[in-house]
PDB file of N, CA and C in Angstrom:
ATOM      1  N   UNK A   1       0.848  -1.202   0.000  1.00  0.00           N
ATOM      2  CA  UNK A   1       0.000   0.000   0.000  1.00  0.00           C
ATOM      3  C   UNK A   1       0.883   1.253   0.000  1.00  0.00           C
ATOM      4  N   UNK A   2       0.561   2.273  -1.223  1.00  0.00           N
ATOM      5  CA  UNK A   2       1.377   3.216  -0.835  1.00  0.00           C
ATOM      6  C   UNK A   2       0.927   4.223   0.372  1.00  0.00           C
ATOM      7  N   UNK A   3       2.299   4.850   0.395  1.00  0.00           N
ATOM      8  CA  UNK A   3       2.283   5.887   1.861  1.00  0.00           C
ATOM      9  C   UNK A   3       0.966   6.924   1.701  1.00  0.00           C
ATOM     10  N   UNK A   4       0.616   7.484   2.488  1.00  0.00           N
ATOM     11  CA  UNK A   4      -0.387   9.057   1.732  1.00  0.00           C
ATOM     12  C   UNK A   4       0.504  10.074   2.006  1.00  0.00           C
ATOM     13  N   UNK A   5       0.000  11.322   0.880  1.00  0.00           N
ATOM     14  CA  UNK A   5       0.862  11.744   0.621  1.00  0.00           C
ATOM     15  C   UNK A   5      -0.253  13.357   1.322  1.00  0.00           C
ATOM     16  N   UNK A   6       0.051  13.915   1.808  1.00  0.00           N
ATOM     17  CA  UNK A   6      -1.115  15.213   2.342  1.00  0.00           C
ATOM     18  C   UNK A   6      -0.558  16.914   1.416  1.00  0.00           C
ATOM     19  N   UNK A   7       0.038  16.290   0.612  1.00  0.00           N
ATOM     20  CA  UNK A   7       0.634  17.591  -0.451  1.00  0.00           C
ATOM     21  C   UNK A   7      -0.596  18.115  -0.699  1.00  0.00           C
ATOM     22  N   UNK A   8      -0.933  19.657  -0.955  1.00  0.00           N
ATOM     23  CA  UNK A   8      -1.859  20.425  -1.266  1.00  0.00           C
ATOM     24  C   UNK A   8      -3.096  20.004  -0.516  1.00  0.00           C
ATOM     25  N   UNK A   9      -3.397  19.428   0.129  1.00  0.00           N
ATOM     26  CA  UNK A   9      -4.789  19.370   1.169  1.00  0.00           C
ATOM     27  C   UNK A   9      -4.990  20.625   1.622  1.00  0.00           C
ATOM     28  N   UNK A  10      -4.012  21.180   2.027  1.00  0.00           N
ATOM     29  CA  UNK A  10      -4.367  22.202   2.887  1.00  0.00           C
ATOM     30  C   UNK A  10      -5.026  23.643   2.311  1.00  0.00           C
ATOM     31  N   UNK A  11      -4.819  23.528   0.849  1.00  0.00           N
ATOM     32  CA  UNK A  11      -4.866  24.610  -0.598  1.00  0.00           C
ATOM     33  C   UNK A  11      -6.142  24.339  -0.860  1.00  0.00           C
ATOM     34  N   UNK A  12      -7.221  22.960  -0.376  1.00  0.00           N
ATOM     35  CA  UNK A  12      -8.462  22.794  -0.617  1.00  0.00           C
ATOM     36  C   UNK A  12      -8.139  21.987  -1.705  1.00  0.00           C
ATOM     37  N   UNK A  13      -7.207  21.177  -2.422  1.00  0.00           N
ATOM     38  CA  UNK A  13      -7.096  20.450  -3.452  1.00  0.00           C
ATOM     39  C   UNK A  13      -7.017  18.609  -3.070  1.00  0.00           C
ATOM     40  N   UNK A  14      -7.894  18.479  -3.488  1.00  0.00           N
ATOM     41  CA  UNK A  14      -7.951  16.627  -3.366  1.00  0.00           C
ATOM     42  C   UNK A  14      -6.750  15.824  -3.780  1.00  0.00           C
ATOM     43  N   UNK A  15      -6.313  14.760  -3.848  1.00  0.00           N
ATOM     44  CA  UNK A  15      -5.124  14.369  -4.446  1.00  0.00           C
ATOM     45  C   UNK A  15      -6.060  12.629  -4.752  1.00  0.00           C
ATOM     46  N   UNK A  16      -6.068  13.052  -6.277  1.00  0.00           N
ATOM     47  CA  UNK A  16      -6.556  11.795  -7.468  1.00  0.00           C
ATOM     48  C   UNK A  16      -5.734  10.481  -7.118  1.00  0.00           C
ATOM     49  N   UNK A  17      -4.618  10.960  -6.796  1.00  0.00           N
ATOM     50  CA  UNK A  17      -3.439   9.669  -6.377  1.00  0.00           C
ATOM     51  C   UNK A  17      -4.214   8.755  -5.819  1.00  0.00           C
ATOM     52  N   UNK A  18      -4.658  10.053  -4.698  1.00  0.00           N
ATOM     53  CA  UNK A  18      -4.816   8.504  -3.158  1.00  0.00           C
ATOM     54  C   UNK A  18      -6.025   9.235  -2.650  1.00  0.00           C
ATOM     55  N   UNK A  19      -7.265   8.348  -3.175  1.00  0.00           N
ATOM     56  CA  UNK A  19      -8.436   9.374  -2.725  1.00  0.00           C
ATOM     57  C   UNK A  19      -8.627   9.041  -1.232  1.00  0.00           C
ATOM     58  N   UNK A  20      -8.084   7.648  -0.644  1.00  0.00           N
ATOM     59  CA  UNK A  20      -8.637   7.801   0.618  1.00  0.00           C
ATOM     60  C   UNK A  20      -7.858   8.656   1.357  1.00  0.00           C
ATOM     61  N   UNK A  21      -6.338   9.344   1.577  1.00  0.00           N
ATOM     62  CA  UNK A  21      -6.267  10.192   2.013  1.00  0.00           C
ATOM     63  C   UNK A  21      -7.255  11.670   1.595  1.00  0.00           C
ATOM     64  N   UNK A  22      -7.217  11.780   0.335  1.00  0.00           N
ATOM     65  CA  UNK A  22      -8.094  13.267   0.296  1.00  0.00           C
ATOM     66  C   UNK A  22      -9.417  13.193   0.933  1.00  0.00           C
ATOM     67  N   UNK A  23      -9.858  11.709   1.128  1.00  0.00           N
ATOM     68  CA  UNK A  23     -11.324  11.554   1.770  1.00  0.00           C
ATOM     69  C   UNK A  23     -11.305  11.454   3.393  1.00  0.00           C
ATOM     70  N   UNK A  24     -10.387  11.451   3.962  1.00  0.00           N
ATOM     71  CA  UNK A  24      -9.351  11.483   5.311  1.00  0.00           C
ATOM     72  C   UNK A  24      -9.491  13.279   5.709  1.00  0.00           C
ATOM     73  N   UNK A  25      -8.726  13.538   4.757  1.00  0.00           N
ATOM     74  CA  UNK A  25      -8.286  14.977   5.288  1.00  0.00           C
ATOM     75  C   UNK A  25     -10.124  15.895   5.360  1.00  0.00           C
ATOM     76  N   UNK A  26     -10.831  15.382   3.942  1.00  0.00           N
ATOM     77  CA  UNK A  26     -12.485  16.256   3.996  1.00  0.00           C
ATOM     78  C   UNK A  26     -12.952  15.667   5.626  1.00  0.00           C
ATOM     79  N   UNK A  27     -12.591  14.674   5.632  1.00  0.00           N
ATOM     80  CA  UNK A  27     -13.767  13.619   7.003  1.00  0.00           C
ATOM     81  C   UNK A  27     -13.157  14.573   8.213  1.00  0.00           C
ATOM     82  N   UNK A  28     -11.957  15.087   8.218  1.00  0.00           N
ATOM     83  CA  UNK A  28     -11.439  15.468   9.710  1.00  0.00           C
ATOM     84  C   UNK A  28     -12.145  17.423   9.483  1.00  0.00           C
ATOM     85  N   UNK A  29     -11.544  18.175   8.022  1.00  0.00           N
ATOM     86  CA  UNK A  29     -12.629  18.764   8.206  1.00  0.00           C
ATOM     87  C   UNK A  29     -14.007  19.479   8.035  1.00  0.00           C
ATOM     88  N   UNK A  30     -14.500  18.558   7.957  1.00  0.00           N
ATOM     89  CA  UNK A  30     -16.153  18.650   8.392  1.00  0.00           C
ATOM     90  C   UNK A  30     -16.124  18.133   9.759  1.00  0.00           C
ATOM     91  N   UNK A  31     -15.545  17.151  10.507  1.00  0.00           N
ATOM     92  CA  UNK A  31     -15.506  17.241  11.748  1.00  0.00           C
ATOM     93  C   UNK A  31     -14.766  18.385  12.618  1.00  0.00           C
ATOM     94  N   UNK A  32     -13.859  19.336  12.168  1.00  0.00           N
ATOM     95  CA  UNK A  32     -13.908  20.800  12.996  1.00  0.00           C
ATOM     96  C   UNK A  32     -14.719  21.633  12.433  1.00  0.00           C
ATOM     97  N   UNK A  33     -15.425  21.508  11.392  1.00  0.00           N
ATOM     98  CA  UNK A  33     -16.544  22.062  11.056  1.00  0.00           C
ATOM     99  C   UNK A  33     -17.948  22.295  11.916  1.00  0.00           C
ATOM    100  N   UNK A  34     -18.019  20.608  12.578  1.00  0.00           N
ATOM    101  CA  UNK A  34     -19.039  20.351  13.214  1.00  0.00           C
ATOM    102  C   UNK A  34     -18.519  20.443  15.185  1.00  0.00           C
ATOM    103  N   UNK A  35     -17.589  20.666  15.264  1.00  0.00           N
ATOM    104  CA  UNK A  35     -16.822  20.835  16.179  1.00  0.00           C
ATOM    105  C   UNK A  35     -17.051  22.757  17.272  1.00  0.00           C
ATOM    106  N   UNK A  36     -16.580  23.176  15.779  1.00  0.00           N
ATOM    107  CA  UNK A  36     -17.408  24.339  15.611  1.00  0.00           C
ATOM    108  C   UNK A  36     -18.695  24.709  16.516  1.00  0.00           C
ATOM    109  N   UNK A  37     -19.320  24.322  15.285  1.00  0.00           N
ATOM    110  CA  UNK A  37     -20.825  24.537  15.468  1.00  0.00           C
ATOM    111  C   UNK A  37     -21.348  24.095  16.646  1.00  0.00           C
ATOM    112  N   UNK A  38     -20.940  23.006  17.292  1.00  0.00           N
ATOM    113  CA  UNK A  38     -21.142  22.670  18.523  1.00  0.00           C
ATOM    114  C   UNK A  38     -20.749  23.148  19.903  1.00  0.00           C
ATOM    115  N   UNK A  39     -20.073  24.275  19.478  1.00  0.00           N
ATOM    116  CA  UNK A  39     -19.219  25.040  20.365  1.00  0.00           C
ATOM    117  C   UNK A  39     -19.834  26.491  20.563  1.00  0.00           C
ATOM    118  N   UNK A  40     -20.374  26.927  19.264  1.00  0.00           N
ATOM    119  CA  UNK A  40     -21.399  27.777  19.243  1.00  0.00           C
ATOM    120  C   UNK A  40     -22.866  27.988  19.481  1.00  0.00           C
ATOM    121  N   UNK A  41     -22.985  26.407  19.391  1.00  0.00           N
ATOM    122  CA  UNK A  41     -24.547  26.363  20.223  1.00  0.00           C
ATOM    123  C   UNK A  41     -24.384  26.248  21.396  1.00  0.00           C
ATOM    124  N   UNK A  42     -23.740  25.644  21.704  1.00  0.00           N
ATOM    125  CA  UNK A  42     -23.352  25.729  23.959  1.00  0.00           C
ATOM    126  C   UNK A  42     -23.435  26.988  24.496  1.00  0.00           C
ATOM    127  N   UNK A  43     -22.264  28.022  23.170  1.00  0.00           N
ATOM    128  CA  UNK A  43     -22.158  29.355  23.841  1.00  0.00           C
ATOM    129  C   UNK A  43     -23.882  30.099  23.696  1.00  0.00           C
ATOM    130  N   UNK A  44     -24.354  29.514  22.437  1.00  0.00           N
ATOM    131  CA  UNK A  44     -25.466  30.317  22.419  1.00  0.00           C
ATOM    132  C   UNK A  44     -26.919  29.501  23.691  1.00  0.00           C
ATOM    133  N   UNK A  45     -27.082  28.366  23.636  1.00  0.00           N
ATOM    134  CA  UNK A  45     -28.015  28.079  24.199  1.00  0.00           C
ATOM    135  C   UNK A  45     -27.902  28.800  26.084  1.00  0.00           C
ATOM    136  N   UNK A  46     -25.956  28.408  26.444  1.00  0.00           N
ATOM    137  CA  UNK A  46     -26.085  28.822  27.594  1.00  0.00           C
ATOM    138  C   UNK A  46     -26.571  30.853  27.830  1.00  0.00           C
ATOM    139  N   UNK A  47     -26.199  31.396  27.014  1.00  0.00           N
ATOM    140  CA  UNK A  47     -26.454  32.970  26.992  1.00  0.00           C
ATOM    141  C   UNK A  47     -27.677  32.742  26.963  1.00  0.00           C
ATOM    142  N   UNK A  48     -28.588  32.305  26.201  1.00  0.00           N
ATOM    143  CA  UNK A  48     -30.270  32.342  25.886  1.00  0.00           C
ATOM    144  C   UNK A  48     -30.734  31.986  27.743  1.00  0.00           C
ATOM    145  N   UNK A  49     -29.895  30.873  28.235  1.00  0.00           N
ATOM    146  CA  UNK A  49     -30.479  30.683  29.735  1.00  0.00           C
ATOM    147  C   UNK A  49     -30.360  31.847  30.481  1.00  0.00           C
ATOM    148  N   UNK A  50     -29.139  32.241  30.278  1.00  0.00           N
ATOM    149  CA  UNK A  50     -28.438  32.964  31.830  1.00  0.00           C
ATOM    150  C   UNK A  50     -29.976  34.296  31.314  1.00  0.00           C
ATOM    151  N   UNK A  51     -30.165  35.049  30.109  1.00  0.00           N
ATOM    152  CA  UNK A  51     -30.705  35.801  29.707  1.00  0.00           C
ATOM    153  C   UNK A  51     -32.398  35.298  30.278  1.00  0.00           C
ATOM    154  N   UNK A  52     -32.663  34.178  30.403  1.00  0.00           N
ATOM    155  CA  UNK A  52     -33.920  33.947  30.566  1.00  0.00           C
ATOM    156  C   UNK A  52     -34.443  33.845  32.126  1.00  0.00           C
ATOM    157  N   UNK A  53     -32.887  33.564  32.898  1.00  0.00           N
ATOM    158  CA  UNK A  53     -32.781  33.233  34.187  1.00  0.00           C
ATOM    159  C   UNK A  53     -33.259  35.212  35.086  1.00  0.00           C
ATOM    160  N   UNK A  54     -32.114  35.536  34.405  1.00  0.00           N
ATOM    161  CA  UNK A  54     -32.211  37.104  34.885  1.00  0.00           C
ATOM    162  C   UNK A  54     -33.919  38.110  34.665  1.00  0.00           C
ATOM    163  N   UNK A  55     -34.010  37.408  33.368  1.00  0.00           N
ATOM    164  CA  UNK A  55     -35.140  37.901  33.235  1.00  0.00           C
ATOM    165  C   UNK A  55     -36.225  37.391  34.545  1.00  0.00           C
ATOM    166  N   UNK A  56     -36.169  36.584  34.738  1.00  0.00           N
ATOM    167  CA  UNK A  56     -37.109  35.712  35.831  1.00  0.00           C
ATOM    168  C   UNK A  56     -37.192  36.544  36.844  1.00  0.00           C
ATOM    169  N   UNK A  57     -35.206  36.578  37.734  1.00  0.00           N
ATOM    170  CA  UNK A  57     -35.212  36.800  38.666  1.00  0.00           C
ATOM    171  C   UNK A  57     -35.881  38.501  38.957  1.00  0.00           C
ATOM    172  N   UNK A  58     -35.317  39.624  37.519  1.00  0.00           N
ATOM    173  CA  UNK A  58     -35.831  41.250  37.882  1.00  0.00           C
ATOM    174  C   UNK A  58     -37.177  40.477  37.843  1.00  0.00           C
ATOM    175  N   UNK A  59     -37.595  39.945  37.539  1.00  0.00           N
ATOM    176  CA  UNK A  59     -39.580  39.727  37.566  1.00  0.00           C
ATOM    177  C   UNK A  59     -39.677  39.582  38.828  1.00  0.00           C
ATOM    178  N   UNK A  60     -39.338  38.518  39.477  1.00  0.00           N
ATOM    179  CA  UNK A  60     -39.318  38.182  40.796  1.00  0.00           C
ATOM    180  C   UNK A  60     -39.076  39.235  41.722  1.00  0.00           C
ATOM    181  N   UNK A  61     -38.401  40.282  42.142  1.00  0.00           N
ATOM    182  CA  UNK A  61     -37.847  41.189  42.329  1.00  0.00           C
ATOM    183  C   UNK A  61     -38.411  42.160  42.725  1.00  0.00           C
ATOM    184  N   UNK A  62     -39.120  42.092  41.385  1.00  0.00           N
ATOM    185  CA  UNK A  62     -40.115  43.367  41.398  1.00  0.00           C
ATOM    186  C   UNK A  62     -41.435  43.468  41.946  1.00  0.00           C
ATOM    187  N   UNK A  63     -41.571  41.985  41.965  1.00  0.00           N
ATOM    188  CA  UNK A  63     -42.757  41.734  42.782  1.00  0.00           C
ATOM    189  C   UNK A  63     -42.813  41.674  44.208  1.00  0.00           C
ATOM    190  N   UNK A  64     -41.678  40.609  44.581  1.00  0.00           N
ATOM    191  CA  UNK A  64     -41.318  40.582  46.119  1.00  0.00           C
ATOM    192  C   UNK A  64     -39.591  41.467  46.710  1.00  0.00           C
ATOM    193  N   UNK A  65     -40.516  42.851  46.202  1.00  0.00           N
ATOM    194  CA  UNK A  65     -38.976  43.825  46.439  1.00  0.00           C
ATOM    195  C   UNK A  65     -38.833  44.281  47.853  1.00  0.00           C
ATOM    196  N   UNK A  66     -37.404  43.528  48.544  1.00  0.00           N
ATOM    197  CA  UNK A  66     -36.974  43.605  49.641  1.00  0.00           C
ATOM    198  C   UNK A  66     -35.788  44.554  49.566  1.00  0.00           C
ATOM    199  N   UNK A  67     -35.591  45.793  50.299  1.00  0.00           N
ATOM    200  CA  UNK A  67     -33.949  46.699  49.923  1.00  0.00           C
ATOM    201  C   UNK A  67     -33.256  45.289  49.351  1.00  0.00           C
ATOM    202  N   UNK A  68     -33.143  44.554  50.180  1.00  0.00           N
ATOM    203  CA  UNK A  68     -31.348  43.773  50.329  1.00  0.00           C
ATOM    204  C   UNK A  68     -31.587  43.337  49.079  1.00  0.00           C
ATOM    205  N   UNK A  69     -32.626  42.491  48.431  1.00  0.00           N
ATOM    206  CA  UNK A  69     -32.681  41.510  47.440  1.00  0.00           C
ATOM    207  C   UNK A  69     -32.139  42.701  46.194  1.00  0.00           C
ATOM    208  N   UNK A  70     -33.497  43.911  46.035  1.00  0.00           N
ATOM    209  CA  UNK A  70     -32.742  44.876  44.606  1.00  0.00           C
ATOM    210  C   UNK A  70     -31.639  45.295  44.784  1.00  0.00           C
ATOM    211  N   UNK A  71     -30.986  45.535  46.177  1.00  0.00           N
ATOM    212  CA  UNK A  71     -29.590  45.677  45.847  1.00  0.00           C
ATOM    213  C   UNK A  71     -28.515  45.113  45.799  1.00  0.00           C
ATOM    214  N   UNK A  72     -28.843  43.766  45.459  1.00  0.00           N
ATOM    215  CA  UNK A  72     -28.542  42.495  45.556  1.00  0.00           C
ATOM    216  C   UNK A  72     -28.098  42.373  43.841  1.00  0.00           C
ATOM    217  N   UNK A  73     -29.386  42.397  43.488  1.00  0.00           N
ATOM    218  CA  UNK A  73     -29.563  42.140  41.326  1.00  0.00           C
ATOM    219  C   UNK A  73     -29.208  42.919  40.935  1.00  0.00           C
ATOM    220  N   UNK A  74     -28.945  44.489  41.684  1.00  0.00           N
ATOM    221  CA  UNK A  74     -28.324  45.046  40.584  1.00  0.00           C
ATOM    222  C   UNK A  74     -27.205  45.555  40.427  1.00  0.00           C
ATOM    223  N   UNK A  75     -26.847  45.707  39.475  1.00  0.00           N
ATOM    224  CA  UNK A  75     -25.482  45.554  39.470  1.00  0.00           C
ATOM    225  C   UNK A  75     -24.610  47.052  39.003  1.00  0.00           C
TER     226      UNK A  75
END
């Protein structure tokens, strides 16, 4: 079996030689592709909480407003 050879992968160019390396190098990335994206929904889903949490708590707040607690939330 020959060696693989990773010449021009990195230029976005496949190598006809030895497709299972060029099919190697696409598979790894679309997996930091998806690596990514998975990294950006964490950041986004956790912001959507903390944002939904706060919202709760000024609700809460405002209803059962004690000095200590509003000067507590705000910041």
């Amino acid at each position: 079996m020959p060696e693989r050879q990773n010449k021009g992968l990195s230029k976005g160019k496949t190598l006809a030689k030895d497709p299972i390396a060029s099919l190697d190098a696409r598979v790894a990335k679309m997996k930091i592709a998806v690596g990514d994206t998975n990294e950006r929904l964490n950041t986004l889903t956790l912001r959507w909480r903390s944002t939904k949490m706060s919202k709760a708590l000024s609700a809460y707040t405002k209803e059962h407003s004690t000095p200590w607690l509003t000067l507590k939330t705000r910041r």
